[in-house]
N, C-alpha and C. Protein backbone atom coordinates (compact mmCIF):
# COMPACT_ATOMS: atom_id res chain seq x y z
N UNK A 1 -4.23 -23.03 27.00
CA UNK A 1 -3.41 -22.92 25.81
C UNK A 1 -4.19 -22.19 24.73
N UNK A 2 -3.32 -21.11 24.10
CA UNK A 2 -4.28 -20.46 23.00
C UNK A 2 -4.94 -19.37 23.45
N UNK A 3 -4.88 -19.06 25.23
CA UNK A 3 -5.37 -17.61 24.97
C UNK A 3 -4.31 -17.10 25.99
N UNK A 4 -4.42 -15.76 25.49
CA UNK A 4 -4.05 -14.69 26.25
C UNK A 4 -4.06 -14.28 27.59
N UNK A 5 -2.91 -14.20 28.52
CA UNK A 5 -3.05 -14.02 29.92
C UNK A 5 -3.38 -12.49 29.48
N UNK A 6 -4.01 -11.73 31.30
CA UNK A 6 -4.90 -10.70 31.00
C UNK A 6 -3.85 -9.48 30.95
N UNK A 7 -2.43 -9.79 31.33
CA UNK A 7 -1.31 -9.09 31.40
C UNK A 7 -1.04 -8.87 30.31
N UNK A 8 -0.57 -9.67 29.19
CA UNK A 8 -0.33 -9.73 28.05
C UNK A 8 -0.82 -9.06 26.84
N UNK A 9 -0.59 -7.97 26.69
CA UNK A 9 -0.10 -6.63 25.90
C UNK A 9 0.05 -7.58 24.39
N UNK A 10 0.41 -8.82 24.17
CA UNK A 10 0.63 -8.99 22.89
C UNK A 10 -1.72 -9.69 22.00
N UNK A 11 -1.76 -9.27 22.93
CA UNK A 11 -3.42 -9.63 22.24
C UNK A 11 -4.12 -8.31 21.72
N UNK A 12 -3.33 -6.91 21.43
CA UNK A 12 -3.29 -6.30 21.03
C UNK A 12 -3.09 -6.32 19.55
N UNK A 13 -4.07 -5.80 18.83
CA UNK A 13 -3.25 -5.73 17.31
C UNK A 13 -2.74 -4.59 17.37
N UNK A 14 -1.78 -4.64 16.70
CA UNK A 14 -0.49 -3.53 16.46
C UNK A 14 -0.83 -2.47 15.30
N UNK A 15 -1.90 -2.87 14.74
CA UNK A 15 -2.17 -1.95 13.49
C UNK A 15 -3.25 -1.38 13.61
N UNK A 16 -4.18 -1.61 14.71
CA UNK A 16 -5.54 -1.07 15.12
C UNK A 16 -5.74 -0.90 16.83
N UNK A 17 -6.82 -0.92 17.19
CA UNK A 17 -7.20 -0.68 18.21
C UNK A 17 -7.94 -1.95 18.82
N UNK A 18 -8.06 -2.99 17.96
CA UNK A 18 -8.63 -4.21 18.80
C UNK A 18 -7.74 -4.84 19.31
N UNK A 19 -8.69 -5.50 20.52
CA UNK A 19 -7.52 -6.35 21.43
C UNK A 19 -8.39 -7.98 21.30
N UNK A 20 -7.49 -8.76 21.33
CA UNK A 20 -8.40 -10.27 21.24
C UNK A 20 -7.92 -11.09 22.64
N UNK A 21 -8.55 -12.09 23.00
CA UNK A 21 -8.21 -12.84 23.75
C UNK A 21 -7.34 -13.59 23.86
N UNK A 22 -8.18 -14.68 22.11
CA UNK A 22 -6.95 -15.94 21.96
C UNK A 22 -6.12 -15.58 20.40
N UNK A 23 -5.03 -16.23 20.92
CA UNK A 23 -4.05 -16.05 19.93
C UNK A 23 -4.38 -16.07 18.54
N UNK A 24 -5.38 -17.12 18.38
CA UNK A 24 -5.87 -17.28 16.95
C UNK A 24 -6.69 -16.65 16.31
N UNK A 25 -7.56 -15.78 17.57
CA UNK A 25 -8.45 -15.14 16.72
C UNK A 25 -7.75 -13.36 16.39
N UNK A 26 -6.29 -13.14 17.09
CA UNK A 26 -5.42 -12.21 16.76
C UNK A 26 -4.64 -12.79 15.28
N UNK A 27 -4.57 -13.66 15.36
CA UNK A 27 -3.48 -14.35 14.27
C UNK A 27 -5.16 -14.15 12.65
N UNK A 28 -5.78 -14.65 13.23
CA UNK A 28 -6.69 -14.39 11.74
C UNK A 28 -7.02 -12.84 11.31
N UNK A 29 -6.99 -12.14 12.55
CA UNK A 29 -7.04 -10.31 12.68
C UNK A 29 -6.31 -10.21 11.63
N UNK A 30 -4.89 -10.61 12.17
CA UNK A 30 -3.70 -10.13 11.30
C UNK A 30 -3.25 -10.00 10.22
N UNK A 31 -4.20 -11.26 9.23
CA UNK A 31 -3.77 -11.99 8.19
C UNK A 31 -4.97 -10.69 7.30
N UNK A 32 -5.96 -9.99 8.17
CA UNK A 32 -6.98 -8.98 7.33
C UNK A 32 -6.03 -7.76 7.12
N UNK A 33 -5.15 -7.40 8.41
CA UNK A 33 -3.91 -6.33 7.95
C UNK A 33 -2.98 -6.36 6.72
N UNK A 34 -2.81 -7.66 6.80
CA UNK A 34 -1.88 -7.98 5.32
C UNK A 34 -2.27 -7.88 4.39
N UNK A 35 -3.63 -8.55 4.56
CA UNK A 35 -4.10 -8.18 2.68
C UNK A 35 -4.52 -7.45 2.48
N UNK A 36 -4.94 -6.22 3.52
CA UNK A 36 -5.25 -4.50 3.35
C UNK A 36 -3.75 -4.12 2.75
N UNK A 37 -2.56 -4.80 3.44
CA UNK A 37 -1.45 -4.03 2.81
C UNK A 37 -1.01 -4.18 1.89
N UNK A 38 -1.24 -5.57 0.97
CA UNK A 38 -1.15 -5.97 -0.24
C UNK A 38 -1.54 -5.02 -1.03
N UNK A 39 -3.01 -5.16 -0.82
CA UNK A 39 -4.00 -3.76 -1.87
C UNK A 39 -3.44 -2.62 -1.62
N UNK A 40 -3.01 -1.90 -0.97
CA UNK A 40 -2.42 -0.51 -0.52
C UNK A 40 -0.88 -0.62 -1.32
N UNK A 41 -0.39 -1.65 -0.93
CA UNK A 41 1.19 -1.66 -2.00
C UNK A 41 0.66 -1.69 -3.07
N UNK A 42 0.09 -2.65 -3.81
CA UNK A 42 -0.60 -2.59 -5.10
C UNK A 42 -1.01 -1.19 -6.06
N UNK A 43 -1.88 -0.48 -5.16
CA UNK A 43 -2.30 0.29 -5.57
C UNK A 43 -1.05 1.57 -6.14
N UNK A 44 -0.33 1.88 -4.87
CA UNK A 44 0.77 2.47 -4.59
C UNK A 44 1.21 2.88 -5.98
N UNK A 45 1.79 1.40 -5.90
CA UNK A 45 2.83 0.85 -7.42
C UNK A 45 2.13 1.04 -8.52
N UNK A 46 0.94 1.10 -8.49
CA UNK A 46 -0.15 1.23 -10.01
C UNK A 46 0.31 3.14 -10.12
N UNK A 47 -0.30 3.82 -9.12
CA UNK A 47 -0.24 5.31 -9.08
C UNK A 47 1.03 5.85 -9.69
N UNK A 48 1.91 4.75 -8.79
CA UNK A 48 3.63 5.28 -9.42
C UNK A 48 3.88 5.03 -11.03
N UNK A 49 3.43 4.18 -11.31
CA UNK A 49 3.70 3.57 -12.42
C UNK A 49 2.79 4.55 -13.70
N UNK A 50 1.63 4.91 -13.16
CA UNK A 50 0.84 5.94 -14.20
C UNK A 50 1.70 7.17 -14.06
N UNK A 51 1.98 8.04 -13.12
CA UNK A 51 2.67 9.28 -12.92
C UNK A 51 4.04 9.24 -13.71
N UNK A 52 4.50 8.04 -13.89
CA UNK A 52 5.57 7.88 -14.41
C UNK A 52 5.26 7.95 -16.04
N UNK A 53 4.45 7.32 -16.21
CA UNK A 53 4.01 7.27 -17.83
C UNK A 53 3.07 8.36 -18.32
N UNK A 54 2.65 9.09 -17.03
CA UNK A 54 2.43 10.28 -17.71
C UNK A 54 3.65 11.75 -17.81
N UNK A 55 4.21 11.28 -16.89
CA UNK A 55 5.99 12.14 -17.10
C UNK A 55 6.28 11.78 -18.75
N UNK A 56 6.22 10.76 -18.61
CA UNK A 56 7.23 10.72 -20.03
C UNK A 56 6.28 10.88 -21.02
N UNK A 57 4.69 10.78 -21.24
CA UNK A 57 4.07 11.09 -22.59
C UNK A 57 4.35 12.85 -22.53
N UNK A 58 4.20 13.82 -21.50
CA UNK A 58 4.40 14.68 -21.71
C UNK A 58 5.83 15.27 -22.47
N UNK A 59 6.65 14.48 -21.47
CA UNK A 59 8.14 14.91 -21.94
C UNK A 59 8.23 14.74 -23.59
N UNK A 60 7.49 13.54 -23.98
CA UNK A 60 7.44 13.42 -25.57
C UNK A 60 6.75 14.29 -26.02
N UNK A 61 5.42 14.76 -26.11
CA UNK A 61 5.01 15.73 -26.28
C UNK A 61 5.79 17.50 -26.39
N UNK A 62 6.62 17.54 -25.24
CA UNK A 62 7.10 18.78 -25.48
C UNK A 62 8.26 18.28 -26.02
N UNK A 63 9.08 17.63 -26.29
CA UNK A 63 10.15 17.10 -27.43
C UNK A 63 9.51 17.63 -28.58
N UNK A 64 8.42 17.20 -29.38
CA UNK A 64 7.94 16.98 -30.34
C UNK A 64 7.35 18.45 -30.62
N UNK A 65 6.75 19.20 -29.64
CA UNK A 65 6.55 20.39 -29.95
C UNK A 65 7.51 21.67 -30.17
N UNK A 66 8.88 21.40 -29.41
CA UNK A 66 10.28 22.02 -29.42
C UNK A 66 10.61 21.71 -31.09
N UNK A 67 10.73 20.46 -31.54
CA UNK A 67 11.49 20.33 -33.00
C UNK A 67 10.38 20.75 -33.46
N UNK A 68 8.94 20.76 -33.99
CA UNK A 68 8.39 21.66 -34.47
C UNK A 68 8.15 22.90 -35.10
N UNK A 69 8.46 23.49 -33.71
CA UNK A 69 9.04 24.73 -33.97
C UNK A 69 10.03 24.94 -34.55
N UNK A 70 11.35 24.63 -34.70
CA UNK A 70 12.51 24.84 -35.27
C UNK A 70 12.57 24.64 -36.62
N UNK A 71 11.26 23.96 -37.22
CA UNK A 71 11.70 23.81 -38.93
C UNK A 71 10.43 24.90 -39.44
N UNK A 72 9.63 25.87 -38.78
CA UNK A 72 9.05 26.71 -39.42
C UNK A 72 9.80 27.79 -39.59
């Protein structure tokens, strides 16, 4: 109980190239994939979130430089 017959394709991790024996020491593998993907979503959403706020300081910027111009 707890390990892997030698047939069994599921002692494979799915996100890498290691293969484990027993179930548990795949199941603790797994739990290092997730919180790599946590940080990777995380990050993601940080990048999006700056690109976005730098869209719009620009867009203000050239707002502000457009009316500018128009009252000289």
């Amino acid at each position: 109980m707890g390990q892997l017959s030698e047939n069994d394709q599921s002692g494979a991790s799915p996100s890498c190239a290691a293969v484990f024996y027993k179930v548990k020491s795949r199941s603790a593998h797994m739990k290092s994939h997730a919180e790599q993907e946590k940080k990777a979503a995380a990050l993601r959403l940080k990048e999006k979130e700056a690109a976005a706020a730098a869209a719009h300081q620009q867009a203000l910027q050239e707002e502000s430089g457009a009316g500018a111009g128009d009252k000289g």
